[in-house]
N, C-alpha and C. Protein backbone atom coordinates (compact mmCIF):
# COMPACT_ATOMS: atom_id res chain seq x y z
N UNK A 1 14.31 -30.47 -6.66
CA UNK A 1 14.81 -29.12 -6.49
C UNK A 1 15.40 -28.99 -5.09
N UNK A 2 16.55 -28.53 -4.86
CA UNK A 2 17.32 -28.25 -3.47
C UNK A 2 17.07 -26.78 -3.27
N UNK A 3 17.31 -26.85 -1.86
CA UNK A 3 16.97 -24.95 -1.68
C UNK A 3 18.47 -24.96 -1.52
N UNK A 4 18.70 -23.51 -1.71
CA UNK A 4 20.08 -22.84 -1.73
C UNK A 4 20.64 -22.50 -0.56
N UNK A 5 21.70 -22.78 -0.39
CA UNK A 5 22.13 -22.50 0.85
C UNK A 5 22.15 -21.49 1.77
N UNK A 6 22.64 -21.52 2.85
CA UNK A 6 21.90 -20.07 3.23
C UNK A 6 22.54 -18.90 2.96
N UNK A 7 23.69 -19.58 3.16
CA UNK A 7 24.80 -17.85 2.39
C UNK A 7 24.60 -17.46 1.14
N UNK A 8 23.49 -18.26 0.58
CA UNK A 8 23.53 -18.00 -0.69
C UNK A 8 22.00 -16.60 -0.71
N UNK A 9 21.42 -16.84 0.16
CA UNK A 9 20.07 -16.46 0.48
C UNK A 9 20.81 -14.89 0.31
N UNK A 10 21.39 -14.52 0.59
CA UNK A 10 21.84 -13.04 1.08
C UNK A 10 22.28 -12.58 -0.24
N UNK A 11 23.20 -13.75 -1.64
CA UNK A 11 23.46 -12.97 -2.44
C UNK A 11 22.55 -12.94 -3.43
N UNK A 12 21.21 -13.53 -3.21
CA UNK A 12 20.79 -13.42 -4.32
C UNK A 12 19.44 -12.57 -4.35
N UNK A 13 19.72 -11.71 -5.28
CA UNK A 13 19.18 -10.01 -5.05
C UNK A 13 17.44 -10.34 -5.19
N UNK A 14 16.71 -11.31 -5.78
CA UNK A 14 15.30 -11.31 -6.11
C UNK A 14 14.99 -12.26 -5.07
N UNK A 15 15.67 -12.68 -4.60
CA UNK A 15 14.44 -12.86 -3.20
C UNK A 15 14.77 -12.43 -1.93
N UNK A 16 15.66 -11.94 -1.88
CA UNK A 16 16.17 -10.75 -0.70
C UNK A 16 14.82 -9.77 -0.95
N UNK A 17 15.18 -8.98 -2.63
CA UNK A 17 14.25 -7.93 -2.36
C UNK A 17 13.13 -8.33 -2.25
N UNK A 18 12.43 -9.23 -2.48
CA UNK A 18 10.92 -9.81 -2.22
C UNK A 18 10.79 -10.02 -0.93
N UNK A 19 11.17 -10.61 -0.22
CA UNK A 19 11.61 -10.34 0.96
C UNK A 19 11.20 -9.56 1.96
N UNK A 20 12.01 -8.43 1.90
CA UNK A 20 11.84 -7.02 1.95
C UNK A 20 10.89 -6.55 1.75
N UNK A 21 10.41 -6.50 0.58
CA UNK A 21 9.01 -6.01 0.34
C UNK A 21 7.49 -7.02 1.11
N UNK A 22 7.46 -8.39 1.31
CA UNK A 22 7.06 -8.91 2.11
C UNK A 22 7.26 -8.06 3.49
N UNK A 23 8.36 -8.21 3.83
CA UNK A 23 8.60 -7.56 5.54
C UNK A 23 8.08 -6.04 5.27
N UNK A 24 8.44 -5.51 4.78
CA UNK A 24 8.25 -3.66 4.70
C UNK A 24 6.73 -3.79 5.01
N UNK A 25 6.30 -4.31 3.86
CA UNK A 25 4.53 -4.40 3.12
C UNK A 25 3.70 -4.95 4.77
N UNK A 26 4.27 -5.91 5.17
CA UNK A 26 3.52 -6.40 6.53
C UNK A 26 3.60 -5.10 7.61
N UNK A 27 5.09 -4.98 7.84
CA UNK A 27 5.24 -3.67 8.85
C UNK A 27 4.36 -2.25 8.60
N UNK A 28 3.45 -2.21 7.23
CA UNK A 28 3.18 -0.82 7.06
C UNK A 28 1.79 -1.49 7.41
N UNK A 29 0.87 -2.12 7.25
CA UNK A 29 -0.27 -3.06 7.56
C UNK A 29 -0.31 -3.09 8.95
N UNK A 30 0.31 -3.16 9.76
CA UNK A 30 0.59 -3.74 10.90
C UNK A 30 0.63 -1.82 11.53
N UNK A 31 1.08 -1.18 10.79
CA UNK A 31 1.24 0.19 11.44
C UNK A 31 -0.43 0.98 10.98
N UNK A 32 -0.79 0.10 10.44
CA UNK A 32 -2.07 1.24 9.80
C UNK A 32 -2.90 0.32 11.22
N UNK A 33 -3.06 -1.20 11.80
CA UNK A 33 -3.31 -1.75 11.98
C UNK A 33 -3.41 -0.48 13.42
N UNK A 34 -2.29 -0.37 14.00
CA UNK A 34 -1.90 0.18 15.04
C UNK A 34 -2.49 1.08 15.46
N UNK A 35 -2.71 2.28 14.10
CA UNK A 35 -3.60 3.58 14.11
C UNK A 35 -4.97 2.89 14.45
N UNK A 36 -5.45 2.35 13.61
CA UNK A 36 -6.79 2.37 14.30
C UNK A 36 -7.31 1.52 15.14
N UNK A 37 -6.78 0.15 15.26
CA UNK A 37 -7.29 -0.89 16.88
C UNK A 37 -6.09 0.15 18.09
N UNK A 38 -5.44 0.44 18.53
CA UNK A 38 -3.88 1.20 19.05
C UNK A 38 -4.85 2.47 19.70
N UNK A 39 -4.58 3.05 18.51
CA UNK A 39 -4.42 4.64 18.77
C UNK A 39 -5.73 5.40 18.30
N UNK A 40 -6.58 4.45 17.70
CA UNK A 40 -8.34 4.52 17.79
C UNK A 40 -8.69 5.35 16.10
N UNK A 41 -7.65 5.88 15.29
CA UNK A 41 -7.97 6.69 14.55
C UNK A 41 -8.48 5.95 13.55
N UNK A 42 -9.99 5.58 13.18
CA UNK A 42 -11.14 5.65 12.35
C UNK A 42 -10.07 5.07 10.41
N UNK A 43 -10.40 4.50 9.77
CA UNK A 43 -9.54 4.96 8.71
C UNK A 43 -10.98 5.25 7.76
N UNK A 44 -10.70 6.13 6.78
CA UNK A 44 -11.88 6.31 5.85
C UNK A 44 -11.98 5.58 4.66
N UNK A 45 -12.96 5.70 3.55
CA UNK A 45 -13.10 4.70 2.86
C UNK A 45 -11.48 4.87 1.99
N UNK A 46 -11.07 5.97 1.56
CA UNK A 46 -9.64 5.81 0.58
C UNK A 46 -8.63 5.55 1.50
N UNK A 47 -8.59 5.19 2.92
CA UNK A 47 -7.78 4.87 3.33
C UNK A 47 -7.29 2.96 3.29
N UNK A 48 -9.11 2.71 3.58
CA UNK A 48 -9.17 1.40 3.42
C UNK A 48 -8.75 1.10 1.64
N UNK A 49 -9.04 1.61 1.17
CA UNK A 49 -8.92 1.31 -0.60
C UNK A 49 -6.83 1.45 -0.71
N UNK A 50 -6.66 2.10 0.08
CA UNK A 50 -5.12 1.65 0.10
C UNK A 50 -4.63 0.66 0.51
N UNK A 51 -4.97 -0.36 1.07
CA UNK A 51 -4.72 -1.18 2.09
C UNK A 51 -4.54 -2.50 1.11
N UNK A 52 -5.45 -2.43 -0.28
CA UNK A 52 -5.59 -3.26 -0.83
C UNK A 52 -4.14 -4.23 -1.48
N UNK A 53 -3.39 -2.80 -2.22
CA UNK A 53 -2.11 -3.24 -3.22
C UNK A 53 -1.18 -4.23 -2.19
N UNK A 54 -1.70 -3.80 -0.68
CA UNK A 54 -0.59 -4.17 -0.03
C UNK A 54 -1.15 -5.88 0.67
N UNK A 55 -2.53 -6.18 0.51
CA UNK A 55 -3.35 -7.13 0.73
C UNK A 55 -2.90 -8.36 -0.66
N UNK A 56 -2.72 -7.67 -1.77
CA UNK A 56 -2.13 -8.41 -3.01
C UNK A 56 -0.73 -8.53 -2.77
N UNK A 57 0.34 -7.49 -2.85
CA UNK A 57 1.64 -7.30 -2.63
C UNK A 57 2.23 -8.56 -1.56
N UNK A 58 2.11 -8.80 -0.28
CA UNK A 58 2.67 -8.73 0.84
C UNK A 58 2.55 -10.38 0.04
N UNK A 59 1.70 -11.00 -0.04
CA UNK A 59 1.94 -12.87 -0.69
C UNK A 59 2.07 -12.72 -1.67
N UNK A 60 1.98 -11.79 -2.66
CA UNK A 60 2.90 -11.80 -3.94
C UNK A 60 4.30 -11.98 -3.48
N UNK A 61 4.78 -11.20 -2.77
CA UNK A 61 5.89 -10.91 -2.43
C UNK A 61 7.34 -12.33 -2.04
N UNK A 62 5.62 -12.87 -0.60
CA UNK A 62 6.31 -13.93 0.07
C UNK A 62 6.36 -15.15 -1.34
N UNK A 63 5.82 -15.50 -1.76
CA UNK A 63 5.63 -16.49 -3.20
C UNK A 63 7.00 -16.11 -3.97
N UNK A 64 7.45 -15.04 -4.52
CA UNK A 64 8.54 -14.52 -5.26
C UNK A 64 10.12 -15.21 -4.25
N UNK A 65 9.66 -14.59 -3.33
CA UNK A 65 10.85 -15.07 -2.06
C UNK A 65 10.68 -16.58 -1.97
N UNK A 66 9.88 -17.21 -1.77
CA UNK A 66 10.22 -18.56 -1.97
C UNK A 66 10.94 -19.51 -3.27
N UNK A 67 10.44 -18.63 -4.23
CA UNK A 67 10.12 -19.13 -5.98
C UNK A 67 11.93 -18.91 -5.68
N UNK A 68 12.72 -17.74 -5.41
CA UNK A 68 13.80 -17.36 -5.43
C UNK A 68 14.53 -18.17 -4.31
N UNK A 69 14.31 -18.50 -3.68
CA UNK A 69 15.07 -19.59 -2.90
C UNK A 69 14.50 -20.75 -3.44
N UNK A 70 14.08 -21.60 -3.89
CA UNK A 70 13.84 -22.87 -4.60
C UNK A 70 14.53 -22.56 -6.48
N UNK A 71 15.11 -21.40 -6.17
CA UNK A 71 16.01 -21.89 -7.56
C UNK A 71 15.18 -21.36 -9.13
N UNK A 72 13.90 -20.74 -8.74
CA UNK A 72 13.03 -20.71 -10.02
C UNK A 72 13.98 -19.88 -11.13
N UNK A 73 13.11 -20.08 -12.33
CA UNK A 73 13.76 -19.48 -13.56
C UNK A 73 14.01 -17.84 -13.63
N UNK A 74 14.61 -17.32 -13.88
CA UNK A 74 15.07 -15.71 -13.66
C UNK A 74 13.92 -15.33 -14.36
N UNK A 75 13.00 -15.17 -15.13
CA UNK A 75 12.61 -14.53 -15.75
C UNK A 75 10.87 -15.06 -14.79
N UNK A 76 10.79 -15.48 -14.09
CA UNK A 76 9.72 -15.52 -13.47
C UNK A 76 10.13 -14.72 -11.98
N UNK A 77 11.09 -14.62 -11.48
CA UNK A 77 11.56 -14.17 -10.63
C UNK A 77 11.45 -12.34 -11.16
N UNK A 78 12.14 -12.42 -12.56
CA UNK A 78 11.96 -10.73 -12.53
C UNK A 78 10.13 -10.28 -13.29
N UNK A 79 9.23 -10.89 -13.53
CA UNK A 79 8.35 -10.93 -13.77
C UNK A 79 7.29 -10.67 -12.49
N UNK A 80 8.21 -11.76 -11.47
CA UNK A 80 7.12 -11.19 -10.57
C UNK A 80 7.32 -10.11 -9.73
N UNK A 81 8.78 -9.77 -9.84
CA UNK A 81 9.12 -8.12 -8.90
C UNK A 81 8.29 -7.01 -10.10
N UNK A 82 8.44 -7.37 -11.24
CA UNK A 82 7.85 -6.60 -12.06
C UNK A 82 6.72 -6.31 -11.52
N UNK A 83 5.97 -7.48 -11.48
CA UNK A 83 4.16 -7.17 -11.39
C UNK A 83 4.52 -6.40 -9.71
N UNK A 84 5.29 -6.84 -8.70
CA UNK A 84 5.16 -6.20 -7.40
C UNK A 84 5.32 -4.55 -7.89
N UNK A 85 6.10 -3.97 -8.41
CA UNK A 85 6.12 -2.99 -9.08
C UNK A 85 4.80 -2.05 -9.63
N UNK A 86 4.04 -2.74 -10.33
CA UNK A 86 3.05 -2.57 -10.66
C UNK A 86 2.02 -2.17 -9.42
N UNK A 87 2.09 -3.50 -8.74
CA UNK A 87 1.07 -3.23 -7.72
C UNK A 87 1.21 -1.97 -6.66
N UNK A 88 2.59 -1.76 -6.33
CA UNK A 88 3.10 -0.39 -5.35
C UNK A 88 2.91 0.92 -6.27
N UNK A 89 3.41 0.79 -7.68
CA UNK A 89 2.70 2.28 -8.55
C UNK A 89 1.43 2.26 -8.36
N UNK A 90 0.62 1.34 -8.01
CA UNK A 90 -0.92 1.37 -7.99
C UNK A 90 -1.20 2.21 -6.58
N UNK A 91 -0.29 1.55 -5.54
CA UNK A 91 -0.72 2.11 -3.89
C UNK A 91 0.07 3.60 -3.72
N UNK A 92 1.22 3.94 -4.43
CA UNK A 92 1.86 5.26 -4.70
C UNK A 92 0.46 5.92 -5.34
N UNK A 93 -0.18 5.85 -6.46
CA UNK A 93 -0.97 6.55 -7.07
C UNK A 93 -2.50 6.66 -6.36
N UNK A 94 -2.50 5.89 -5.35
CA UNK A 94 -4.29 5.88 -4.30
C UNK A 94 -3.73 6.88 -3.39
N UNK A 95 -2.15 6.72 -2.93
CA UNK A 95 -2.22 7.46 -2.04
C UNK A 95 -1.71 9.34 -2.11
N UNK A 96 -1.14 9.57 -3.25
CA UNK A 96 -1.35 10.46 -3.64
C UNK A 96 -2.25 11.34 -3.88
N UNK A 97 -3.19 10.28 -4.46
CA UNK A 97 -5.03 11.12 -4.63
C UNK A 97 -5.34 11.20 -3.24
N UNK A 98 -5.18 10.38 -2.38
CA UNK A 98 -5.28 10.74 -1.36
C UNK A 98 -5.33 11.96 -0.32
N UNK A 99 -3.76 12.03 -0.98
CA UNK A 99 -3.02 13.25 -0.32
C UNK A 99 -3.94 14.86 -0.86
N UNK A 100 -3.99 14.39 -2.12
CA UNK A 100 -4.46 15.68 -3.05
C UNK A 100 -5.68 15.88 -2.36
N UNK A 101 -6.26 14.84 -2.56
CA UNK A 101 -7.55 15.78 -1.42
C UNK A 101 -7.78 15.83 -0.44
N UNK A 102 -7.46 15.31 0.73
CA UNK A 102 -6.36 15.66 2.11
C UNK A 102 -5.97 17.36 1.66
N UNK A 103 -5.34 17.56 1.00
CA UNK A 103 -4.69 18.65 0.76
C UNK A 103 -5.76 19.65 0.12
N UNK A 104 -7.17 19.36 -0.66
CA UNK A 104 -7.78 20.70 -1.13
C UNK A 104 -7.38 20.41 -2.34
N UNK A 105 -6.27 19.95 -3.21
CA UNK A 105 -6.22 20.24 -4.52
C UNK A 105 -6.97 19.41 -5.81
N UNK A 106 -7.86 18.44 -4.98
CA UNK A 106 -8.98 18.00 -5.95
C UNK A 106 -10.28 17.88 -5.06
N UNK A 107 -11.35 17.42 -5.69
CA UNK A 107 -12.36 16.86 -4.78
C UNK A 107 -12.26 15.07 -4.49
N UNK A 108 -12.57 14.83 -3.43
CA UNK A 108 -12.70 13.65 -3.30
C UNK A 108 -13.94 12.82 -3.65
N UNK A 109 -13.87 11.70 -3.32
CA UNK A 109 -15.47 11.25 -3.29
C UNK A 109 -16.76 11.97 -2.67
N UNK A 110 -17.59 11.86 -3.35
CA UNK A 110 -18.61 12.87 -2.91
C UNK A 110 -19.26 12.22 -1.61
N UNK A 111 -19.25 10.86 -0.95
CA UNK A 111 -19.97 10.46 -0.38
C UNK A 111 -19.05 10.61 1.21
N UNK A 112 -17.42 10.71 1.12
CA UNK A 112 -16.76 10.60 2.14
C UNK A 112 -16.01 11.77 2.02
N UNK A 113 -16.44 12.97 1.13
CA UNK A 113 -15.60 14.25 1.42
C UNK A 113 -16.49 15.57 1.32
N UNK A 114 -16.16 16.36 2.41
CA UNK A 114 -17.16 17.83 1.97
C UNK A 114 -18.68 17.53 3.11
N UNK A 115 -18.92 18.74 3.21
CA UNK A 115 -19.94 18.88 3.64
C UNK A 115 -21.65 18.95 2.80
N UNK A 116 -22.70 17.84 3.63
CA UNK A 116 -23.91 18.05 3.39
C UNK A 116 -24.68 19.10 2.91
N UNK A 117 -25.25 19.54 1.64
CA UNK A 117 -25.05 20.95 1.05
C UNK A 117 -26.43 21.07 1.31
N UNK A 118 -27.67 19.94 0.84
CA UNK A 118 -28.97 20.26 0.97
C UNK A 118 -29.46 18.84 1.90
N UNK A 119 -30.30 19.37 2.84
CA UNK A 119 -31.30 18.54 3.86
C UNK A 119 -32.03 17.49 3.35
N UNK A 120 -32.96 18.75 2.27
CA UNK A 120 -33.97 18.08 1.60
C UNK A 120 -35.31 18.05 2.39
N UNK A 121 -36.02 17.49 2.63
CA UNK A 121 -37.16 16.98 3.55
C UNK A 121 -36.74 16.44 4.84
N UNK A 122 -37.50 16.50 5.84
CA UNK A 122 -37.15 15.93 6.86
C UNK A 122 -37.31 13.98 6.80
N UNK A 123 -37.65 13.67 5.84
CA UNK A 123 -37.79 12.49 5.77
C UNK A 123 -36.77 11.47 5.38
N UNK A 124 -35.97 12.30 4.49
CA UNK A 124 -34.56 12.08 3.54
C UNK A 124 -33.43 12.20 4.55
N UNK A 125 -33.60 12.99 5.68
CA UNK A 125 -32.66 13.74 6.13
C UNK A 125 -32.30 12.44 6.91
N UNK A 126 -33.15 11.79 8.01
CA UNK A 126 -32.94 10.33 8.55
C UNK A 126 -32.03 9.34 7.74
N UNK A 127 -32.62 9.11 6.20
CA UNK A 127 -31.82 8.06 5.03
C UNK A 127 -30.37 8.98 5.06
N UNK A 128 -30.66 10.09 4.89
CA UNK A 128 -28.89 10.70 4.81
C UNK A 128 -28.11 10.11 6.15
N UNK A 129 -28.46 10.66 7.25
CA UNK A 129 -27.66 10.44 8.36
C UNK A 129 -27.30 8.95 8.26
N UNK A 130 -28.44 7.70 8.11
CA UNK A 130 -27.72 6.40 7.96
C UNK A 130 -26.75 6.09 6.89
N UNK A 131 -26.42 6.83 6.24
CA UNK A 131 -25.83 6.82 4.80
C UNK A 131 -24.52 7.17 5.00
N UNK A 132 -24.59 8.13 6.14
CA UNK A 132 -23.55 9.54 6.19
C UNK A 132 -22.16 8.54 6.79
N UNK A 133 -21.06 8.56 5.88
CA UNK A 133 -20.09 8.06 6.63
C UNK A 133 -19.37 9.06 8.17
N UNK A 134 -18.82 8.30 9.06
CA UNK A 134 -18.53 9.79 9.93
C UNK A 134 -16.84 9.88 9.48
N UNK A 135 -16.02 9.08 9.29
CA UNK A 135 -14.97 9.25 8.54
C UNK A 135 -14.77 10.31 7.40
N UNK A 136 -14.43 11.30 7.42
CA UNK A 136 -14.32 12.09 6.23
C UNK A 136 -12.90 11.92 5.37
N UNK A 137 -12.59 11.55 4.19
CA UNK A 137 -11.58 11.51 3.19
C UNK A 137 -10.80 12.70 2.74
N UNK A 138 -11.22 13.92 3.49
CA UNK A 138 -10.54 15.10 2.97
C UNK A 138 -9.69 15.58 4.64
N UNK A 139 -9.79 15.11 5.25
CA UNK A 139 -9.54 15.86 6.88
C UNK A 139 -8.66 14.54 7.28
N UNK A 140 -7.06 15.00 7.18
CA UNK A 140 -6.17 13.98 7.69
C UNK A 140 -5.92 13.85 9.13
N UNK A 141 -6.49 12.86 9.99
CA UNK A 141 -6.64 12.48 10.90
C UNK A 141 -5.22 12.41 12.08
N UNK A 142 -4.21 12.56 11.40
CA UNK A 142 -2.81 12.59 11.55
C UNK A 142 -1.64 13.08 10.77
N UNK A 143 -0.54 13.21 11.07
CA UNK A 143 0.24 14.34 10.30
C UNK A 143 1.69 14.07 11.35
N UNK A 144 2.52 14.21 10.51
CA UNK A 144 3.86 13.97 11.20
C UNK A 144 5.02 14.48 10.22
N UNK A 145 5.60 15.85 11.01
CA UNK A 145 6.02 16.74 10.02
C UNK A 145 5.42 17.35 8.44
N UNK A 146 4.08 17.22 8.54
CA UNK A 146 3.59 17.59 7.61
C UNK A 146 2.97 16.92 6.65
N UNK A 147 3.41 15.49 6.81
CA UNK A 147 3.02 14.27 5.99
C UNK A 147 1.81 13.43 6.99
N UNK A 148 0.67 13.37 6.05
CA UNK A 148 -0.79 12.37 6.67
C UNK A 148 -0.09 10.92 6.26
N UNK A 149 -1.20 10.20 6.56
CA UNK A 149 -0.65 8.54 6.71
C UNK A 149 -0.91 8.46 5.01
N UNK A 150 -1.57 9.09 4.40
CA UNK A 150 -1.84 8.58 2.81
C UNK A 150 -0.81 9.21 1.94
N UNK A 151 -0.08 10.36 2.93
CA UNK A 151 1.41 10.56 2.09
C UNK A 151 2.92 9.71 2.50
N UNK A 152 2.67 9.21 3.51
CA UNK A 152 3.73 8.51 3.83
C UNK A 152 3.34 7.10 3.21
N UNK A 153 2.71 6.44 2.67
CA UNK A 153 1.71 5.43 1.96
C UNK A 153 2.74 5.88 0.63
N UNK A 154 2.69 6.71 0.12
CA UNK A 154 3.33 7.10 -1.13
C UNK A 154 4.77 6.83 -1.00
N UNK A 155 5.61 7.51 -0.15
CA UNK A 155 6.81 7.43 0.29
C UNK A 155 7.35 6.08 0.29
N UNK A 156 6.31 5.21 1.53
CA UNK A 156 7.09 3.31 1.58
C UNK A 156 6.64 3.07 0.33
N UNK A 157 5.49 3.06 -0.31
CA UNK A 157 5.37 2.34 -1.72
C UNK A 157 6.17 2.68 -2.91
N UNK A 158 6.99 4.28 -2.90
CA UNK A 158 7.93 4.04 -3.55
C UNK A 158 9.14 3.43 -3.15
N UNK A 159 9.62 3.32 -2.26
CA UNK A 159 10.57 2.64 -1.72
C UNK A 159 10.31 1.40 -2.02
N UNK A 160 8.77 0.67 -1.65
CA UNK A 160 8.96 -0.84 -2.63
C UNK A 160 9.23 -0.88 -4.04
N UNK A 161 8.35 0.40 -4.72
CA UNK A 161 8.89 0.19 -5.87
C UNK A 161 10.52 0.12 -6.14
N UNK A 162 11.14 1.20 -5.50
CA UNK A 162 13.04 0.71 -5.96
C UNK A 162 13.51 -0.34 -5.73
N UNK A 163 12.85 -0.99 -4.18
CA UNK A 163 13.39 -2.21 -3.62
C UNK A 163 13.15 -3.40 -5.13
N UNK A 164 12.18 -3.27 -5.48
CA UNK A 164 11.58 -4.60 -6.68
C UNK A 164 12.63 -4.08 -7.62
N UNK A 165 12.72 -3.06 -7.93
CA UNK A 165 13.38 -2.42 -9.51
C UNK A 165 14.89 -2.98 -8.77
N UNK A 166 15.31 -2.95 -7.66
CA UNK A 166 16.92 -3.48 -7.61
C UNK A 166 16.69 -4.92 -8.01
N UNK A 167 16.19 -5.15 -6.94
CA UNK A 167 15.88 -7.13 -7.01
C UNK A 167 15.77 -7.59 -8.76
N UNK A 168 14.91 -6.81 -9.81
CA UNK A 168 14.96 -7.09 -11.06
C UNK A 168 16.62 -6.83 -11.47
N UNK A 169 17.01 -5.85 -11.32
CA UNK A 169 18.50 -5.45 -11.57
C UNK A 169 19.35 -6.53 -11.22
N UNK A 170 19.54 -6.59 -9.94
CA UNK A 170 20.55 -7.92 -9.53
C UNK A 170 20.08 -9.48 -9.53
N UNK A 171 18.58 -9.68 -10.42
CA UNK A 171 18.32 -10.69 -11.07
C UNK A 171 19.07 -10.88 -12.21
N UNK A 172 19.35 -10.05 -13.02
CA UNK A 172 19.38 -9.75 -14.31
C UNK A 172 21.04 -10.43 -14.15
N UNK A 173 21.88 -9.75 -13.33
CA UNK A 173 23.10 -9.61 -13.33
C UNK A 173 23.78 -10.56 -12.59
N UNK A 174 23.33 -10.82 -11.80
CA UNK A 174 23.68 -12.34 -10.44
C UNK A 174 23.29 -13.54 -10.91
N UNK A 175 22.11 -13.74 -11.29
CA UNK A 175 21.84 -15.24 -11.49
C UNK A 175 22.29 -16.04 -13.08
């Protein structure tokens, strides 16, 4: 198998966009990275539970981009922007719930949202406090024009999703 040349690297749409989604997927990792070793902000447990699609995604990604410069068969190439697809509707849809309860319009997890309702005994109350996350899942820690980090989470992950849905497109049609 020969790799493709390099001018060729640019026209060919499924591993450009893999690519891309590799680079994007690292740069948003690297920015959550920032918030909290950086700029100290704590992430809570649904923040960490976002982190995941992009823990799968980012070497899905780089694997597709290689597979696509070594020439692989189109239909493994659009198979795997497919599944990248999949995996970013997954991190669009964590971070939405996210948002929603960030926002009040659902409840979150009971263990990382809302306030302690009963004490109980003073004996329980000790097991609570070790229990007690201090991260809360409903109180967005940041906000930039109006958008928390678990709505802008929604925003780049749809953007990977179009990026994959082109790369399938100009698989389809280029190779």
């Amino acid at each position: 198998m020969s790799v493709m040349p390099i001018a060729a690297h640019r026209t060919h749409p499924a591993a450009v966009a893999a690519f891309l989604i590799a680079a994007s997927g690292a740069a948003t990792i690297l920015g959550a990275y920032y918030f909290q070793y950086v700029l100290h902000y704590a992430p809570c447990e649904l923040c960490l539970d976002e982190r995941i699609p992009y823990y799968v995604g980012i070497p899905l990604a780089v694997v597709i981009a290689l597979a696509g410069l070594f020439r692989a068969p189109r239909s493994l190439l659009v198979g795997g922007l497919g599944l990248l697809i999949v995996v970013f509707v997954i991190s669009a849809a964590l971070g939405a719930y996210h948002s929603g309860v960030e926002w009040k319009f659902w409840p979150g997890p009971a263990h990382c949202s809302g306030v302690i309702q009963n004490f109980g005994n003073a004996g329980s109350l000790l097991e609570q406090m070790n229990q007690t996350k201090l991260v809360p899942c409903d109180a967005a820690a940041w906000r930039l024009f109006g958008i928390s980090l678990a709505g802008y989470n929604v925003l780049i992950s749809l953007a990977l999703v179009a990026i994959a849905w082109w790369g399938i497109r100009g698989a389809k049609t280029k190779d």
